[in-house]
Protein backbone atom coordinates (compact mmCIF):
# COMPACT_ATOMS: atom_id res chain seq x y z
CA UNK A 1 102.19 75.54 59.49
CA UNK A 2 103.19 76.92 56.26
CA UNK A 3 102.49 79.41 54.27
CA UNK A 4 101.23 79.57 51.00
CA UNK A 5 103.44 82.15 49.18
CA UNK A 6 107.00 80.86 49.22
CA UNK A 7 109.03 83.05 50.58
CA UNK A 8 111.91 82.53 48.16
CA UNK A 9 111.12 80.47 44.88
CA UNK A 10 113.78 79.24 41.71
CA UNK A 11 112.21 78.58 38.87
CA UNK A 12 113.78 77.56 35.46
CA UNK A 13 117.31 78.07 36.75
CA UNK A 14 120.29 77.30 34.46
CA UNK A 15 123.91 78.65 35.02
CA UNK A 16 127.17 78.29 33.37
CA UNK A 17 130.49 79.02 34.00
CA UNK A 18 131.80 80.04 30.56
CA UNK A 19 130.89 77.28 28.26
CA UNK A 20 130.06 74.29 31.09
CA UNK A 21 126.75 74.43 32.31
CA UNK A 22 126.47 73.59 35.65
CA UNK A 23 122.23 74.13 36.61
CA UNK A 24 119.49 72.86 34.23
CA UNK A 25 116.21 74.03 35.17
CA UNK A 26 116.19 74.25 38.71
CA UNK A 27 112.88 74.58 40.89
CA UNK A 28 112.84 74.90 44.57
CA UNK A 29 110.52 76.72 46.68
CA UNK A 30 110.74 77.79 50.40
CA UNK A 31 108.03 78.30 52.69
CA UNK A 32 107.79 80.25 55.64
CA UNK A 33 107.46 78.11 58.65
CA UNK A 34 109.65 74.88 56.75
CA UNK A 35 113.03 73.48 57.00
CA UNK A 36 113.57 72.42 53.21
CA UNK A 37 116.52 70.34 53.12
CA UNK A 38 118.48 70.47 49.50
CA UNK A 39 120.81 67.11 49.58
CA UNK A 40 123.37 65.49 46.29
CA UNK A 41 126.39 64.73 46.13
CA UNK A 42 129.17 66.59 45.86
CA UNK A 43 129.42 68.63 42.11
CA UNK A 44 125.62 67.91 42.32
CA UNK A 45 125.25 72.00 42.17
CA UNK A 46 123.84 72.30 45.63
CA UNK A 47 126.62 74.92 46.10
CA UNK A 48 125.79 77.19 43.22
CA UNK A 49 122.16 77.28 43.43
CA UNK A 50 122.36 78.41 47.13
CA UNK A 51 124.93 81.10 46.06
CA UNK A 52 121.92 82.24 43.87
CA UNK A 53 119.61 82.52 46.56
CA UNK A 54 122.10 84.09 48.47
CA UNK A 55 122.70 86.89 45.87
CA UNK A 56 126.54 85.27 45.20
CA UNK A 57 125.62 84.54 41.79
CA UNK A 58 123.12 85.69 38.84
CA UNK A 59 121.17 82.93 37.21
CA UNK A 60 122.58 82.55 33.31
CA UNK A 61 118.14 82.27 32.53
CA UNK A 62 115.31 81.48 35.19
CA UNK A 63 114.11 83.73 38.03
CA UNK A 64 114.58 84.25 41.89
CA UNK A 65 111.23 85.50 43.46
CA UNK A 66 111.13 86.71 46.92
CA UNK A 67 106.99 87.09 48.53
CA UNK A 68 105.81 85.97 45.13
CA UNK A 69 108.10 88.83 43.33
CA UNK A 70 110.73 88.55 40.48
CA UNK A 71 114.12 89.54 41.78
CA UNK A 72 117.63 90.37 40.71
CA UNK A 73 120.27 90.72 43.01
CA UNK A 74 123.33 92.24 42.24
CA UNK A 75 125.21 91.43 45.51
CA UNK A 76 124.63 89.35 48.74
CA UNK A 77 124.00 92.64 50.36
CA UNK A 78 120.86 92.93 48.46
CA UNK A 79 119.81 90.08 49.05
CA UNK A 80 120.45 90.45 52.69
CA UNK A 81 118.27 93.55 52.49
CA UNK A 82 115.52 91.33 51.67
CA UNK A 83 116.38 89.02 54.43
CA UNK A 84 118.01 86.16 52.79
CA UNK A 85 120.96 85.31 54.71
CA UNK A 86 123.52 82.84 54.16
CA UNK A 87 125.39 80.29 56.63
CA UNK A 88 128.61 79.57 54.65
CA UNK A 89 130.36 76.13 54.60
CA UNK A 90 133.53 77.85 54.06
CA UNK A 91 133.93 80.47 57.21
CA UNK A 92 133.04 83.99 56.19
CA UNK A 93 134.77 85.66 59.21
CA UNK A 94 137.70 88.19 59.44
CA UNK A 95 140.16 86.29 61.39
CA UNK A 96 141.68 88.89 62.60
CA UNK A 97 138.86 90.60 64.29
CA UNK A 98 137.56 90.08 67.70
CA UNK A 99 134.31 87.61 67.96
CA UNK A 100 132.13 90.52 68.65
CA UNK A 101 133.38 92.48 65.85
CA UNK A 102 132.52 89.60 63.56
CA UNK A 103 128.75 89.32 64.89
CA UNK A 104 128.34 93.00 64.08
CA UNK A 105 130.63 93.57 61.04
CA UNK A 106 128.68 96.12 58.44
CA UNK A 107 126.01 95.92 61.06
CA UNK A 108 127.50 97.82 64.10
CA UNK A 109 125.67 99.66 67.01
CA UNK A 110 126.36 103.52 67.63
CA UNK A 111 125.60 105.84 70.54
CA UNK A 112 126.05 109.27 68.47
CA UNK A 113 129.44 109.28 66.86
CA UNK A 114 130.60 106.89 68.58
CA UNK A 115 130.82 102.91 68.41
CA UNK A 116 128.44 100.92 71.57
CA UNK A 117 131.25 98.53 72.35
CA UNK A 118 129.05 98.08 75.64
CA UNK A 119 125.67 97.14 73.70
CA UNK A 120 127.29 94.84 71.26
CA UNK A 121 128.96 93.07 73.84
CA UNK A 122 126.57 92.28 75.59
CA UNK A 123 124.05 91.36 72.49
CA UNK A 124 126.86 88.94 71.73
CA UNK A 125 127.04 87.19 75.37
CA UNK A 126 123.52 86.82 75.00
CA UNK A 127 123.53 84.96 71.00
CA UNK A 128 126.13 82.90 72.19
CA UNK A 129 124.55 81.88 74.83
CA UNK A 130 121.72 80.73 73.03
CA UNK A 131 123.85 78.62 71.42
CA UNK A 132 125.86 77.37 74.53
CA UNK A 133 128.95 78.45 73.55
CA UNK A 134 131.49 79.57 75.87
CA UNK A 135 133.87 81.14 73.69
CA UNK A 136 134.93 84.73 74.60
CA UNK A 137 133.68 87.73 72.47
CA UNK A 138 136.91 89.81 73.06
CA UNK A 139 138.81 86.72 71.59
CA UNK A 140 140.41 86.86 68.06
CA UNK A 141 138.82 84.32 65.35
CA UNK A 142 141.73 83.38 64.71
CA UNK A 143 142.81 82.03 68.33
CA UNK A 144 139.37 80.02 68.69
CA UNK A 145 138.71 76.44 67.85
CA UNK A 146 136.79 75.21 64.20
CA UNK A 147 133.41 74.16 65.78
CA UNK A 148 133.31 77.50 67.91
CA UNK A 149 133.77 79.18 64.65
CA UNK A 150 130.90 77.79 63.17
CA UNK A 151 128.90 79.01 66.10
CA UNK A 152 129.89 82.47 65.70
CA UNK A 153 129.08 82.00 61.78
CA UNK A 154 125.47 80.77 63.50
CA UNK A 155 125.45 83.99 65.94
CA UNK A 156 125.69 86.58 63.57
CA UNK A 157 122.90 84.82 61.13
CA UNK A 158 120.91 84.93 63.85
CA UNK A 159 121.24 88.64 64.73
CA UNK A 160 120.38 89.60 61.62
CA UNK A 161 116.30 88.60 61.68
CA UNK A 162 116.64 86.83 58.68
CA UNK A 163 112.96 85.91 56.65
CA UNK A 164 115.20 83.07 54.94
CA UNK A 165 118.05 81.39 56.37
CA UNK A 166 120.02 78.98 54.42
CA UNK A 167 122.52 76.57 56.38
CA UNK A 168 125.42 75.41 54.04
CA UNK A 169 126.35 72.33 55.88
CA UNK A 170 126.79 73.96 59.24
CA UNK A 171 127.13 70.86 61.27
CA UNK A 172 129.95 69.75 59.74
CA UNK A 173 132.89 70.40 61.84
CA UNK A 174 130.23 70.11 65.29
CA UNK A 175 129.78 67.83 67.56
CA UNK A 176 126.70 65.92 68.17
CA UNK A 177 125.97 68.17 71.48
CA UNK A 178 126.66 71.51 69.39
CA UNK A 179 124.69 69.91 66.41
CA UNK A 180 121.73 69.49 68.81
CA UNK A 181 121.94 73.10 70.16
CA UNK A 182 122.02 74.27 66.48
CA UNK A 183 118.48 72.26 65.92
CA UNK A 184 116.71 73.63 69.03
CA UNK A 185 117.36 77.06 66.89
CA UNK A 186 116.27 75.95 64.09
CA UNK A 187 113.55 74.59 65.73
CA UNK A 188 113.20 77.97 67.62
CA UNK A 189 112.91 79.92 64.23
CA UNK A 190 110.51 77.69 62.06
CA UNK A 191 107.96 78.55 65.01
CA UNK A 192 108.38 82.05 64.40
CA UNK A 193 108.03 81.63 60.74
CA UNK A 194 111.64 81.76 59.06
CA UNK A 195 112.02 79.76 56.00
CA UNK A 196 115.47 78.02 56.38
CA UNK A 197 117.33 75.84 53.89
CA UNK A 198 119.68 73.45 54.87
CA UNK A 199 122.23 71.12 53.53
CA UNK A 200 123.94 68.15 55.14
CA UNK A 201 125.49 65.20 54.34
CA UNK A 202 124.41 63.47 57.33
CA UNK A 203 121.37 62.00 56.36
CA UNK A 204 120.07 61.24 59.76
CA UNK A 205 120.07 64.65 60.12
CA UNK A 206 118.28 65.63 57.19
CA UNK A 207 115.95 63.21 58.42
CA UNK A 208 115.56 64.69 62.26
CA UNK A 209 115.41 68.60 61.21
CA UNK A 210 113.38 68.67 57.64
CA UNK A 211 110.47 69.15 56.95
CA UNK A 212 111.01 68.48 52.58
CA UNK A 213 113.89 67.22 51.01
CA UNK A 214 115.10 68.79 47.13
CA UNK A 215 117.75 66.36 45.64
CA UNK A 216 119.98 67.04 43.25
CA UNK A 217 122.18 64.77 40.81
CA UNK A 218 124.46 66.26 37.96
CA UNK A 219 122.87 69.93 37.96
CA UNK A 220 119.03 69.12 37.91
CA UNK A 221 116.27 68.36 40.36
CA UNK A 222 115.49 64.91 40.68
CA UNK A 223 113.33 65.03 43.49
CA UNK A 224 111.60 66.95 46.03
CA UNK A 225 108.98 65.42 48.39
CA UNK A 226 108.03 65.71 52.09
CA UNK A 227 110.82 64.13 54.29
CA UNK A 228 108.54 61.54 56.03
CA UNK A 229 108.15 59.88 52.76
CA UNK A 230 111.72 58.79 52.62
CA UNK A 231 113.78 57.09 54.18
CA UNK A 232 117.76 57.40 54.36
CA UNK A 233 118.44 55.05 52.03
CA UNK A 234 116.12 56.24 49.21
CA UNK A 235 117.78 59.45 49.57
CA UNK A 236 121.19 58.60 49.03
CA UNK A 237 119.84 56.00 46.15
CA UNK A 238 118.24 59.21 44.81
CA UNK A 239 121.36 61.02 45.22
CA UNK A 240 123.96 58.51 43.76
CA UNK A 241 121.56 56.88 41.05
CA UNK A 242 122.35 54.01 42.17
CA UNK A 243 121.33 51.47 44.77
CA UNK A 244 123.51 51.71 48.14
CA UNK A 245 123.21 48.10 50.01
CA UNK A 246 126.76 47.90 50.89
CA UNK A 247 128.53 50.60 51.82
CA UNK A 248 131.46 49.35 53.59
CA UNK A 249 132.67 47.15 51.39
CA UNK A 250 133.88 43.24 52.89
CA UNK A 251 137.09 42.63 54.21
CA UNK A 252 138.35 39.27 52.55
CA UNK A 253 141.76 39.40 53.21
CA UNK A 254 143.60 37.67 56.10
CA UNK A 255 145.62 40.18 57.75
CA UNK A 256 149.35 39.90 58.10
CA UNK A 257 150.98 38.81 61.30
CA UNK A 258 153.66 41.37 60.04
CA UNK A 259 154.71 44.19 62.38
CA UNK A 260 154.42 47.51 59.69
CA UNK A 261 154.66 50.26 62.56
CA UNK A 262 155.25 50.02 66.43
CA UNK A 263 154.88 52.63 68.67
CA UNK A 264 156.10 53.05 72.30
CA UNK A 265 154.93 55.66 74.86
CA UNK A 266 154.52 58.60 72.35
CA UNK A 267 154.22 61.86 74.27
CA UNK A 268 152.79 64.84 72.33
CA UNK A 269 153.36 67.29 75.10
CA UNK A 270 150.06 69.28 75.67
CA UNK A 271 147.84 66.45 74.24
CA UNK A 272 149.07 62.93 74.49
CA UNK A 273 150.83 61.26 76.87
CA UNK A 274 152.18 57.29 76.36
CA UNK A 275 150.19 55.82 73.31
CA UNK A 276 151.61 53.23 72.04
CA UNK A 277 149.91 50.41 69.88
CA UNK A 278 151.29 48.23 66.98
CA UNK A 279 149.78 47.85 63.67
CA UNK A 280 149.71 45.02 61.07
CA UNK A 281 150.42 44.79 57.53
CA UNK A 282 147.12 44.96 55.33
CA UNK A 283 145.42 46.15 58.68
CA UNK A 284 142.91 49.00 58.95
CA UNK A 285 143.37 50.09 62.45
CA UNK A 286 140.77 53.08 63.73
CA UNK A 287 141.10 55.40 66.08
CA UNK A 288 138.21 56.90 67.89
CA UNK A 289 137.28 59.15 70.67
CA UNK A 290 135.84 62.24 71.50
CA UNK A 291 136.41 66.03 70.26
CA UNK A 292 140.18 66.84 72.53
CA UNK A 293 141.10 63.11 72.92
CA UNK A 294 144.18 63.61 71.80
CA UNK A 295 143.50 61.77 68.72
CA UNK A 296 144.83 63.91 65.80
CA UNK A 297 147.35 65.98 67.90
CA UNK A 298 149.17 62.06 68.42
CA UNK A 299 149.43 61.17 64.68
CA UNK A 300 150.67 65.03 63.54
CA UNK A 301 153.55 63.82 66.62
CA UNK A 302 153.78 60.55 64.59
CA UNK A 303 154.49 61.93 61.22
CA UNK A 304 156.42 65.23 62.44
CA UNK A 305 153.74 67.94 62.27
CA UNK A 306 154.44 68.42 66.11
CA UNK A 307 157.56 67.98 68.65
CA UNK A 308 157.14 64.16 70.53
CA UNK A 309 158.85 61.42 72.48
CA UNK A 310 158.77 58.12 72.59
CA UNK A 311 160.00 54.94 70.27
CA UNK A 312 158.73 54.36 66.62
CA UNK A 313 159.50 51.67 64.56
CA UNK A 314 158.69 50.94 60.97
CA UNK A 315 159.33 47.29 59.75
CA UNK A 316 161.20 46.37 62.93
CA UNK A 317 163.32 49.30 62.28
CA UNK A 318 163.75 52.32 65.06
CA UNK A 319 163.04 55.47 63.08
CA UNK A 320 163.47 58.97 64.27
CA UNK A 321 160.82 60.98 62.77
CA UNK A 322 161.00 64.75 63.30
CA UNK A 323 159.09 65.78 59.73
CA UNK A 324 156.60 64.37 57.76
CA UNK A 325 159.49 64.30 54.80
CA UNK A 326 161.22 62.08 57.38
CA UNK A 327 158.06 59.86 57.88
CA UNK A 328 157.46 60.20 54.05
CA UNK A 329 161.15 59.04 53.13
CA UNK A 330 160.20 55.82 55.49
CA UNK A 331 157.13 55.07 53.57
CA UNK A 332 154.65 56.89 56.14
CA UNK A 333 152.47 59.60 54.78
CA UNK A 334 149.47 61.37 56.81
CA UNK A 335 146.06 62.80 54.82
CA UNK A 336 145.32 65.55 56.74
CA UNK A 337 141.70 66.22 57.96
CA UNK A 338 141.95 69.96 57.03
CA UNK A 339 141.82 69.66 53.30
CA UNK A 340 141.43 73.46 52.26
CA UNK A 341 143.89 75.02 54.90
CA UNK A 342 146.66 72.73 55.25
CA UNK A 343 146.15 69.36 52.71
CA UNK A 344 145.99 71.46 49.28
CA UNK A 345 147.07 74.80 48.03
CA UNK A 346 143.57 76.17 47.01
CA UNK A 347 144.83 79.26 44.10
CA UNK A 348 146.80 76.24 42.27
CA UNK A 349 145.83 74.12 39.96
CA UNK A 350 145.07 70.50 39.84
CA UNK A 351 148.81 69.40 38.59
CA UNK A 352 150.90 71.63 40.78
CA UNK A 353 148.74 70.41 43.68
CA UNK A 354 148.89 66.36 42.76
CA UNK A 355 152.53 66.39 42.60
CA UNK A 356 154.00 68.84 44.62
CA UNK A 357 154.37 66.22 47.82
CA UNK A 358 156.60 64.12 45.80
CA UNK A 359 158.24 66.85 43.46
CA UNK A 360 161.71 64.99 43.40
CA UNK A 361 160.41 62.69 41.65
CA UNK A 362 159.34 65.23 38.43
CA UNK A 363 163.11 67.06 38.70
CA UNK A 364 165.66 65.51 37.02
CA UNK A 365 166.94 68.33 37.41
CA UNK A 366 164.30 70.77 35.73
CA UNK A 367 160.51 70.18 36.21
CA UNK A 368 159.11 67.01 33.62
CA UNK A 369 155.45 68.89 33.29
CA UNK A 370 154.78 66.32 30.69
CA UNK A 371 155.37 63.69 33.47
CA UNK A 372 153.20 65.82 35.45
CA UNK A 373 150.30 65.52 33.16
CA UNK A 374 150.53 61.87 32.99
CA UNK A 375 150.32 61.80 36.89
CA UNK A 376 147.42 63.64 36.78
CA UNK A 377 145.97 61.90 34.24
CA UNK A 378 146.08 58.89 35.85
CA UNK A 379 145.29 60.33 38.95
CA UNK A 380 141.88 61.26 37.66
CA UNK A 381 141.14 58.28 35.99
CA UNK A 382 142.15 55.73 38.96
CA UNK A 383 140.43 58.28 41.96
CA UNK A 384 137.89 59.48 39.50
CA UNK A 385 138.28 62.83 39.79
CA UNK A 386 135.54 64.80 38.38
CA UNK A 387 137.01 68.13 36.92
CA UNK A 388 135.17 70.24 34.31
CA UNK A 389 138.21 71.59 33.24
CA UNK A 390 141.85 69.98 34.26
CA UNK A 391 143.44 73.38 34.40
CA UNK A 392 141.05 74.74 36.89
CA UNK A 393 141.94 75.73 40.84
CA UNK A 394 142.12 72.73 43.17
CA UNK A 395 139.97 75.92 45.26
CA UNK A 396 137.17 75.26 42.30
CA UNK A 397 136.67 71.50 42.51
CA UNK A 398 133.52 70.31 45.11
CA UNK A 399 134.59 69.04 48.71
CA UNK A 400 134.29 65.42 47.85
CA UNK A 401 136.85 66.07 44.59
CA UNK A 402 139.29 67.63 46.63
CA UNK A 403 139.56 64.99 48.89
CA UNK A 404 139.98 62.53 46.29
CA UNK A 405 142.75 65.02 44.62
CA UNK A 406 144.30 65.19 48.76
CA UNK A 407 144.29 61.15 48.42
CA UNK A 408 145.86 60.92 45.05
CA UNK A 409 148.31 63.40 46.05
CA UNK A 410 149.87 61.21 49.19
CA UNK A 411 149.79 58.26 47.52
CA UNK A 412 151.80 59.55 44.59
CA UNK A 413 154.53 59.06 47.27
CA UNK A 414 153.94 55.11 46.93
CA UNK A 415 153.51 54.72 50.99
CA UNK A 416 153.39 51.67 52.98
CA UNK A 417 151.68 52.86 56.10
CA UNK A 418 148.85 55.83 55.83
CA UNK A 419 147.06 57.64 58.46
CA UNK A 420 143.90 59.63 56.74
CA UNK A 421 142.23 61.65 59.52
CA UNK A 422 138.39 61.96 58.97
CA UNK A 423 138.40 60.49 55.37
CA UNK A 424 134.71 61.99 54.81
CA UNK A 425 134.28 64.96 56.25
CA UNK A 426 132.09 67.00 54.08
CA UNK A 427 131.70 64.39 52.16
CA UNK A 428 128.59 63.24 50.29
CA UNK A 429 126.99 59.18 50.18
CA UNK A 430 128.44 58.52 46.79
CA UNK A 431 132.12 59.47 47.58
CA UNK A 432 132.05 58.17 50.73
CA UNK A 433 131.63 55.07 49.21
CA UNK A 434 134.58 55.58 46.86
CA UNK A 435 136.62 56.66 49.80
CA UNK A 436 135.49 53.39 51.72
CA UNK A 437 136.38 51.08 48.60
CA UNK A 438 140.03 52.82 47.98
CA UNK A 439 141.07 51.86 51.81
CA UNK A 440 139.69 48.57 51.05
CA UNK A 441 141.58 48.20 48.25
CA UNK A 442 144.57 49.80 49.84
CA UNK A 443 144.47 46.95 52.78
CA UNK A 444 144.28 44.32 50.36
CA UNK A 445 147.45 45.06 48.80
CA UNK A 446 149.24 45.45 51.98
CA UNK A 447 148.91 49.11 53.04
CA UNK A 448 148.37 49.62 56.41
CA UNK A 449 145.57 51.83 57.21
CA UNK A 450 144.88 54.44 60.20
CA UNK A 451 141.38 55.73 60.07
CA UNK A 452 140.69 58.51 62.46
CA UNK A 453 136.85 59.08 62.16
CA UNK A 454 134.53 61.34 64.48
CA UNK A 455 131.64 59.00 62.61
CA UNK A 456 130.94 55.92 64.95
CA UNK A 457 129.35 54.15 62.09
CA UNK A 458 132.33 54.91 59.88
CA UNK A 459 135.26 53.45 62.16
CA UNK A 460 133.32 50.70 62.89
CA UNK A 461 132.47 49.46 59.44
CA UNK A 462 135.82 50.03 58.26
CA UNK A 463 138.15 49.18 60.94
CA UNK A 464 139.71 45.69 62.04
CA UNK A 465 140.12 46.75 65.01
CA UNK A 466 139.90 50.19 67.27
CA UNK A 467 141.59 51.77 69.36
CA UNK A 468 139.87 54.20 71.96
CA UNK A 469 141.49 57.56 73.16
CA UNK A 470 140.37 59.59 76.27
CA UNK A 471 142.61 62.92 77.41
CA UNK A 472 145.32 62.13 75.56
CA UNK A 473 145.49 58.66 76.78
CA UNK A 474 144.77 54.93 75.41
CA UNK A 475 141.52 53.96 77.04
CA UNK A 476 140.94 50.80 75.82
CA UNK A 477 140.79 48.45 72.25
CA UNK A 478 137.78 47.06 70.79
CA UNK A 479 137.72 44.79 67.57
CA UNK A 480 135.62 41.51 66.56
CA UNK A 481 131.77 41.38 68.17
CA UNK A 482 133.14 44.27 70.88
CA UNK A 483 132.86 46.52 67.91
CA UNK A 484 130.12 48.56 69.16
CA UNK A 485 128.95 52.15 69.66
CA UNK A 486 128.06 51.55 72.90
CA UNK A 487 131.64 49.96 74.05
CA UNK A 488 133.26 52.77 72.46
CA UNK A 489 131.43 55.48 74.04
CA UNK A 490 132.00 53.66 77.26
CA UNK A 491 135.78 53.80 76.72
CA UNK A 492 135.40 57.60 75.04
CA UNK A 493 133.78 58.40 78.77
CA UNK A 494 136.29 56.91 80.77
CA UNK A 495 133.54 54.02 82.38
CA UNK A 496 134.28 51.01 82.13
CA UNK A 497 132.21 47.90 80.37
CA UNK A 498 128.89 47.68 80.71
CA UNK A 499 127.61 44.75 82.96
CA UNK A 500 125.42 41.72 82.22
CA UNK A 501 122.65 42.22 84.11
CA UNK A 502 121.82 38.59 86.92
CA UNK A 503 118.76 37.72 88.25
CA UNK A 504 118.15 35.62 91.05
């Protein structure tokens, strides 16, 4: 049941970042009691008008109202005074701090003079617990995995009694067990009247948790109705513009009988043991399994990111790859699924970034910027990089740009064999779609393709054929009619294929 004075309300909202206007008009309004779900696609401005209500940013005109009342806030902390806190996309933690420490930073207990190390301890156990996470609160951030990261990010929201809670896509780097865990709370505070916001790019999601859906396209508000009168389709149609019947585009091709890469018993000691599997030329090959199957930990062995064993061979060839300049220089490059930490340099701008994989090539022997700028030009036209301005941060740009920047940048290397490990992550409908058409495109001119994807629907639309990991270990290959969620997950879960039921 909700209320009738919004707890937080936008109205008229414009902002611009020196001359490029960025919001036009914007109008949301959350209730106490509602999950309002604000979807678009990436650049759509979902970003900046959360940062509003957070207190990140001060509207250029328009006004913030909080219980009905015109606000300014001149920090987050203000706004956090009111009870608007914010669930970042991008980790707010000190990674360098303990887990407890993080759940309490600015906010810590005291007996007298002194810290309560006991009492927030023990307040900590007991938030992560609702959450089912077993990480330890003595740990450092640093030393704990992405997804229990998130959780902690979830923790200390949830100590803080927020009135409004707004969820930047916080399932993101979860599971689908961790995602549900996450929905019970959400669940658990709409009951007790908290007005939450959340954005996703999972639009089954939006769908489960929402109560109303706000979409946004280029800056404005071009919808907002109650979720159970859409469907998943009309929001990403409302989100793109456009209508979205085929999203994986056809495979028309025949695929070589060509041998591009071979691989024998690769060992990545710690995480996989004896993978091997051969891939075609022109073939998209995908690789699937649960969170710790080994999955990306094998093809950072491939390509030289970690020590391995075993026998690799490219075009017939034996290789011996111990760096991914070595696997580069044999016309194997790997898009990393960590775009901001380890796939771009986020304080550099869009040139430096594009070209600094294949920098030989721009040094003859000083640097050719004007070849530079041609790269990039035609990197922005042929990925269609959106960019307000081209000499802005790669840091700048919205998730689904970056990754299309990430993607121009390894194939400036002209490969012959690329690995791209969750290719949308993060990523909204109408990108994903570009994403899905450049691998396409890729295996039609002969690039061979390895897809890692947590997304069942995603390896299986895009992929020829898939190969199934469990603890570091092959468990089994799929491709034609077997292409299924439900033999996957079989093979993910180490049981073996499901029986045709007799009667007698």
């Amino acid at each position: 049941m909700t209320s009738a004075t919004a707890a937080l309300s936008l109205e008229g909202i414009d902002r611009s970042f020196g001359p490029v206007q960025v919001l036009f008009g914007v109008a949301i309004d959350l209730f106490p009691g509602e999950v309002h779900a604000l979807i678009g696609e990436n650049g759509a401005g979902k970003s900046t008008t959360m940062k509003i209500m957070g207190g990140y940013l001060s509207p250029s005109h328009g006004t913030v109202s909080v219980g009905g009342e015109p606000v300014r806030f001149r920090s987050s902390d203000e706004a956090e005074a009111q009870g608007i806190v914010m669930i970042h996309q991008e980790f707010n933690l000190a990674e360098d701090l303990t887990v407890e420490e993080n759940v309490f930073l600015g906010h810590e207990l005291r007996k007298g003079l002194f810290l309560d190390k006991k009492a927030m301890r023990e307040e900590t156990v007991a938030l992560l617990d609702r959450l089912d996470c077993r990480v330890d609160p003595k740990a450092r951030v640093r030393d704990i995995s992405t997804p229990d990261k998130q959780m902690v990010e979830i923790a200390k929201a949830l100590r803080r009694d927020a009135r409004v809670l707004i969820m930047d896509e916080p399932t993101a780097v979860l599971t689908n067990r961790e995602a549900e865990v996450l929905f019970e709370q959400v669940d658990r505070l709409r009951s007790q009247g908290v007005a939450l916001l959340f954005t996703s790019h999972k639009l089954d999601e939006v769908k489960r948790i929402s109560d109303r859906v706000t979409v946004m396209r280029d800056g404005h508000v071009v919808e907002s109705r109650p979720t159970s009168e859409l469907t998943a389709d009309s929001m990403a149609e409302a989100m793109v513009g456009r209508e979205l019947s085929n999203l994986f585009p056809k495979r028309s091709a025949e695929i070589s009988s060509d041998i591009a890469l071979k691989v024998s018993n690769l060992t990545v000691p710690g995480h996989a043991t004896d993978v091997s599997f051969e891939l075609r030329r022109g073939e998209v090959l995908g690789l699937s399994g649960l969170i710790g199957s080994g999955r990306t930990e094998t093809m950072e062995g491939l390509v030289g990111l970690r020590s391995h064993e075993g026998t690799v061979e490219i075009d017939g060839e034996a290789v011996k790859i111990t760096s991914p300049r070595d696997a580069q220089s044999r016309g194997l490059v790997y898009l990393t699924e960590d775009r901001k930490s380890r796939g771009l340099v986020l304080n550099m701008g869009l040139r430096e970034n594009l070209t600094l994989q294949s920098l030989p090539r721009f040094a003859k022997p000083f640097l050719d910027q004007k070849a530079e700028e041609e790269a990039l030009d035609k990197a922005i036209k042929d990925f269609d990089i959106r960019a307000p301005d081209r000499s802005m941060k790669a840091g700048n740009l919205s998730g689904g740009n970056q990754q299309k920047l990430l993607v121009a940048k390894i194939m400036l290397a002209e490969p012959r064999i690329v690995i791209i490990d969750e290719p949308t992550r993060g990523i909204d409908i109408g990108t994903k779609q570009q994403i899905y058409e450049f691998i396409h495109h890729l295996a039609a001119e002969g690039v061979s393709v390895i897809v890692i994807s947590s997304e069942m629907t995603e390896v299986i639309g895009l992929a020829d054929r898939i190969i199934v990991m469990r603890q570091g270990r092959v468990a089994g290959e799929v491709s034609g009619a077997e292409k299924t969620e439900d033999a996957i997950v079989r093979l993910a879960m180490g049981l073996g294929a499901r029986e045709t039921e007799t009667t007698a």
